[in-house]
C-alpha atoms as a PDB file:
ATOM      1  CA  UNK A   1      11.078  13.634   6.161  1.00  0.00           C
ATOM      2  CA  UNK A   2      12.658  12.551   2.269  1.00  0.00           C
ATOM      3  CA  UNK A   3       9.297  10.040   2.062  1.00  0.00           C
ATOM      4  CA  UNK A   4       7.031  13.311   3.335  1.00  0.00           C
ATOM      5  CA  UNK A   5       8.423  15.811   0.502  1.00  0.00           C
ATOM      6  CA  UNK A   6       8.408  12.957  -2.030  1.00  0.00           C
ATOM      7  CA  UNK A   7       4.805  12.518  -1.346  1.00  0.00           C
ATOM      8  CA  UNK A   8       3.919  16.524  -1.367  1.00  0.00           C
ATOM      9  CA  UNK A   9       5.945  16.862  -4.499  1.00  0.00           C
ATOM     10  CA  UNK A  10       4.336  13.774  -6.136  1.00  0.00           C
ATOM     11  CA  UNK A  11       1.348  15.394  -5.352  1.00  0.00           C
ATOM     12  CA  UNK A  12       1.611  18.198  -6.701  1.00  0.00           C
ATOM     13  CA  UNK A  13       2.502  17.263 -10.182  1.00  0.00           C
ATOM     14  CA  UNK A  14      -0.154  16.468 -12.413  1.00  0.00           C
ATOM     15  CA  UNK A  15      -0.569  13.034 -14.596  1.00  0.00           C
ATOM     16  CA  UNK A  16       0.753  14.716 -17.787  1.00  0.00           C
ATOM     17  CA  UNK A  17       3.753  15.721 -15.872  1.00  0.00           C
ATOM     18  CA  UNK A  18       4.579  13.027 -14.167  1.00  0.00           C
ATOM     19  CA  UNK A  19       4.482  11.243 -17.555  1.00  0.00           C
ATOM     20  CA  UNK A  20       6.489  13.604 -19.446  1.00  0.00           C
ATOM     21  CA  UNK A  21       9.308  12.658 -16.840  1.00  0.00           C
ATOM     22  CA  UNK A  22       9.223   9.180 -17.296  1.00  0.00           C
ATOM     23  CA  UNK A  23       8.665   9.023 -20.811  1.00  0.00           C
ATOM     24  CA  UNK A  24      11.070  11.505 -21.358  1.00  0.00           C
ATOM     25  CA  UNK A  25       8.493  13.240 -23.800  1.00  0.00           C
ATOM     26  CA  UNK A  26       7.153  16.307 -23.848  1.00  0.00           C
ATOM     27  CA  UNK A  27       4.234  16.241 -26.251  1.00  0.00           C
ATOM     28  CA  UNK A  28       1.783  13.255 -25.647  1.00  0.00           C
ATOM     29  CA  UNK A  29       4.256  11.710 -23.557  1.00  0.00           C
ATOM     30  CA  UNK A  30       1.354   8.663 -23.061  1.00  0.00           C
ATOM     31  CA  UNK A  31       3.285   5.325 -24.590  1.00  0.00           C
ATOM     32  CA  UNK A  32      -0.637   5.259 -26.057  1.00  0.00           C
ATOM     33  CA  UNK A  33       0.191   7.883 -28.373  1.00  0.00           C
ATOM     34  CA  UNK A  34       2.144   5.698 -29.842  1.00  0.00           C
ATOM     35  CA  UNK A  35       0.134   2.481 -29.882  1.00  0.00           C
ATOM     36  CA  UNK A  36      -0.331   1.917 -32.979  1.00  0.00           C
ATOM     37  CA  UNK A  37       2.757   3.513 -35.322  1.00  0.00           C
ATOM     38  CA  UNK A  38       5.668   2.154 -33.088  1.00  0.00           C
ATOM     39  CA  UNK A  39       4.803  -0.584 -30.024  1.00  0.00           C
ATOM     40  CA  UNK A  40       2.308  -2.217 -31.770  1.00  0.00           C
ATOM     41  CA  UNK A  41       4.410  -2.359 -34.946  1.00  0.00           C
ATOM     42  CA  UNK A  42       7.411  -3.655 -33.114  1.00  0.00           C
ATOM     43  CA  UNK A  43       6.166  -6.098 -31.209  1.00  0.00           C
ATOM     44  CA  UNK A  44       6.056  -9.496 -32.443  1.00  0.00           C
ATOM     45  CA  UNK A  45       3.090 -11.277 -30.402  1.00  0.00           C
ATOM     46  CA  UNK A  46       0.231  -8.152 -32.284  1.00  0.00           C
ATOM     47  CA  UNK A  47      -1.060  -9.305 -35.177  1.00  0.00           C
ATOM     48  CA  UNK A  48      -1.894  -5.938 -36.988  1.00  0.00           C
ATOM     49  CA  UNK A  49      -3.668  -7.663 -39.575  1.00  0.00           C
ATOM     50  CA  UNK A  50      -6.272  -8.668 -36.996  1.00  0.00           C
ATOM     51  CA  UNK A  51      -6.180  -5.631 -35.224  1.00  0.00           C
ATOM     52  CA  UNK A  52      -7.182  -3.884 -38.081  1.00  0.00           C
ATOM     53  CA  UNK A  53      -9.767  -6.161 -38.995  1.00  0.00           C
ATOM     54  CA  UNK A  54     -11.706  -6.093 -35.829  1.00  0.00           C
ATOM     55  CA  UNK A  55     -11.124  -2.316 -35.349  1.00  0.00           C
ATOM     56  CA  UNK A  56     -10.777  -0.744 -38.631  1.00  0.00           C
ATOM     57  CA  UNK A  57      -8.633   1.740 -39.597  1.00  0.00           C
ATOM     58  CA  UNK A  58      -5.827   2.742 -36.739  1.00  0.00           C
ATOM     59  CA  UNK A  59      -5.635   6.259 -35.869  1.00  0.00           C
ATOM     60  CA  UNK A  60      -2.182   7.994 -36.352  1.00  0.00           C
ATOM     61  CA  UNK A  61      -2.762  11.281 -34.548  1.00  0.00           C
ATOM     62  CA  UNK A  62      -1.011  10.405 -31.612  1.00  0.00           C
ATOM     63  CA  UNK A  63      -3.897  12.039 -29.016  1.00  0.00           C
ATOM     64  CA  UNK A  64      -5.970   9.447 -31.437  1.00  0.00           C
ATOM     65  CA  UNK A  65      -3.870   6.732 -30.971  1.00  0.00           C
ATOM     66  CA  UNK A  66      -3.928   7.127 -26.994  1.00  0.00           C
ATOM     67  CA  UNK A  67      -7.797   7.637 -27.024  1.00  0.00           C
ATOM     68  CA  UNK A  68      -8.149   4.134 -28.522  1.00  0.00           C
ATOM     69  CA  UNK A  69      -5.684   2.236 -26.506  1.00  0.00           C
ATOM     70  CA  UNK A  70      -7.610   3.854 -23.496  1.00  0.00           C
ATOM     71  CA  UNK A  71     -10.808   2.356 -24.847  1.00  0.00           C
ATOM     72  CA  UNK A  72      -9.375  -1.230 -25.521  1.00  0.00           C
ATOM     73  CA  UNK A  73      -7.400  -1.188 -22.068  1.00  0.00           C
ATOM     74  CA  UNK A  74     -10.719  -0.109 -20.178  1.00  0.00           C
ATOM     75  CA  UNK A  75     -12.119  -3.240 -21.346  1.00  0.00           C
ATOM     76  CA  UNK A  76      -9.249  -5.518 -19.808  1.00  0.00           C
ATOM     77  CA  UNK A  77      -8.056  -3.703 -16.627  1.00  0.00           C
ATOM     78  CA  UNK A  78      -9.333  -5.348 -14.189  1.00  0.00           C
ATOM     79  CA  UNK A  79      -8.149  -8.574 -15.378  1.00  0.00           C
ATOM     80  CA  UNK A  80      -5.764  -9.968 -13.255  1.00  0.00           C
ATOM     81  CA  UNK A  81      -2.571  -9.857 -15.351  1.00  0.00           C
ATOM     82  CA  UNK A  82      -3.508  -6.682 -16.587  1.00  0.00           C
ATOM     83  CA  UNK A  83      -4.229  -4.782 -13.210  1.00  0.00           C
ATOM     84  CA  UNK A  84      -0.721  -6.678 -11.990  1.00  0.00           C
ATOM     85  CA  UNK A  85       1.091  -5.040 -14.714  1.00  0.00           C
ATOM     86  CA  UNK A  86      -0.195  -1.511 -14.081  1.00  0.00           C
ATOM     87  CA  UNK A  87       0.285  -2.184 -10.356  1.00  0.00           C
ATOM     88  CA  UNK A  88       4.306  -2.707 -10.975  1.00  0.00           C
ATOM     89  CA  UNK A  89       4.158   0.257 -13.283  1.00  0.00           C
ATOM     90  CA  UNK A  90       3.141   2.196 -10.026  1.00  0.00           C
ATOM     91  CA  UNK A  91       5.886   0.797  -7.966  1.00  0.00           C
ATOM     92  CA  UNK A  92       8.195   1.624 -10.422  1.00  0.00           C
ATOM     93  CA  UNK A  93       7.035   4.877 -10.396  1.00  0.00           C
ATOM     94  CA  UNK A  94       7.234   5.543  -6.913  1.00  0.00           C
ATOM     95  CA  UNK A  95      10.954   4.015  -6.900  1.00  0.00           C
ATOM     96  CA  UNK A  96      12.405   6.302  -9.476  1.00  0.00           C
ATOM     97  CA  UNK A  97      10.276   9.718  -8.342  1.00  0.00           C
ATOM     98  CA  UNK A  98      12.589   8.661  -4.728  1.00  0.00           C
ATOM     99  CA  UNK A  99      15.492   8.109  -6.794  1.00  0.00           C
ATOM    100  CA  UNK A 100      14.935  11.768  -8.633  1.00  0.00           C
ATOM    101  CA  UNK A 101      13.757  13.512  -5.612  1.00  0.00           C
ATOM    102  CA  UNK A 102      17.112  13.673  -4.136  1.00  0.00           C
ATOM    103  CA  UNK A 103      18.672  15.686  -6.881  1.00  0.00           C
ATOM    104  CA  UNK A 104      15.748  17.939  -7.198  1.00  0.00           C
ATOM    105  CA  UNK A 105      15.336  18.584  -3.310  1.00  0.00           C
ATOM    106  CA  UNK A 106      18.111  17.288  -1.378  1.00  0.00           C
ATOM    107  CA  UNK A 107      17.672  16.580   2.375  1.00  0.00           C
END
């Protein structure tokens, strides 16, 4: 019954919402909005210097910022380590909507 209720209720929220909870954000909760003015800039293996090189100048609009990740992660989904990734993303997903759903809808 708990795995039936967590699937209607999963269904029934849409993408934006189901990020907002995770991301604990409520405007352009996408960690792409955000690509370029705070992961990108704190993580040591991006070279920003190249990055801006080969794509010009970075957006800082954060709907912007999420557009162009999008783009650039299009282009290397399918890849194996890349569609491995997202696939653990999804399991992780699913874990902690089954943790939540207990406190939202007991029983």
């Amino acid at each position: 019954m708990g795995i039936a209720l967590t699937g209607v209720l999963n269904a029934q929220l849409s993408a934006e919402a189901k990020a907002r909870i995770v991301f604990l954000r409520w405007r352009d909760p996408l960690p792409g909005s955000e690509a370029f003015t705070k992961h990108a800039l704190s993580d040591p293996r991006i070279d920003m210097a190249a990055l801006k090189a080969t794509l010009g100048p970075l957006p800082v609009a954060p709907r912007e910022q999420n557009a162009l990740w999008y783009k650039l992660y299009k282009t290397v989904g399918s890849e194996p380590a890349v569609s491995q990734v997202h696939r653990a993303f999804l399991f992780t997903w699913a874990g902690f909507f089954r943790k939540v759903r207990p406190c939202v809808a007991p029983g």
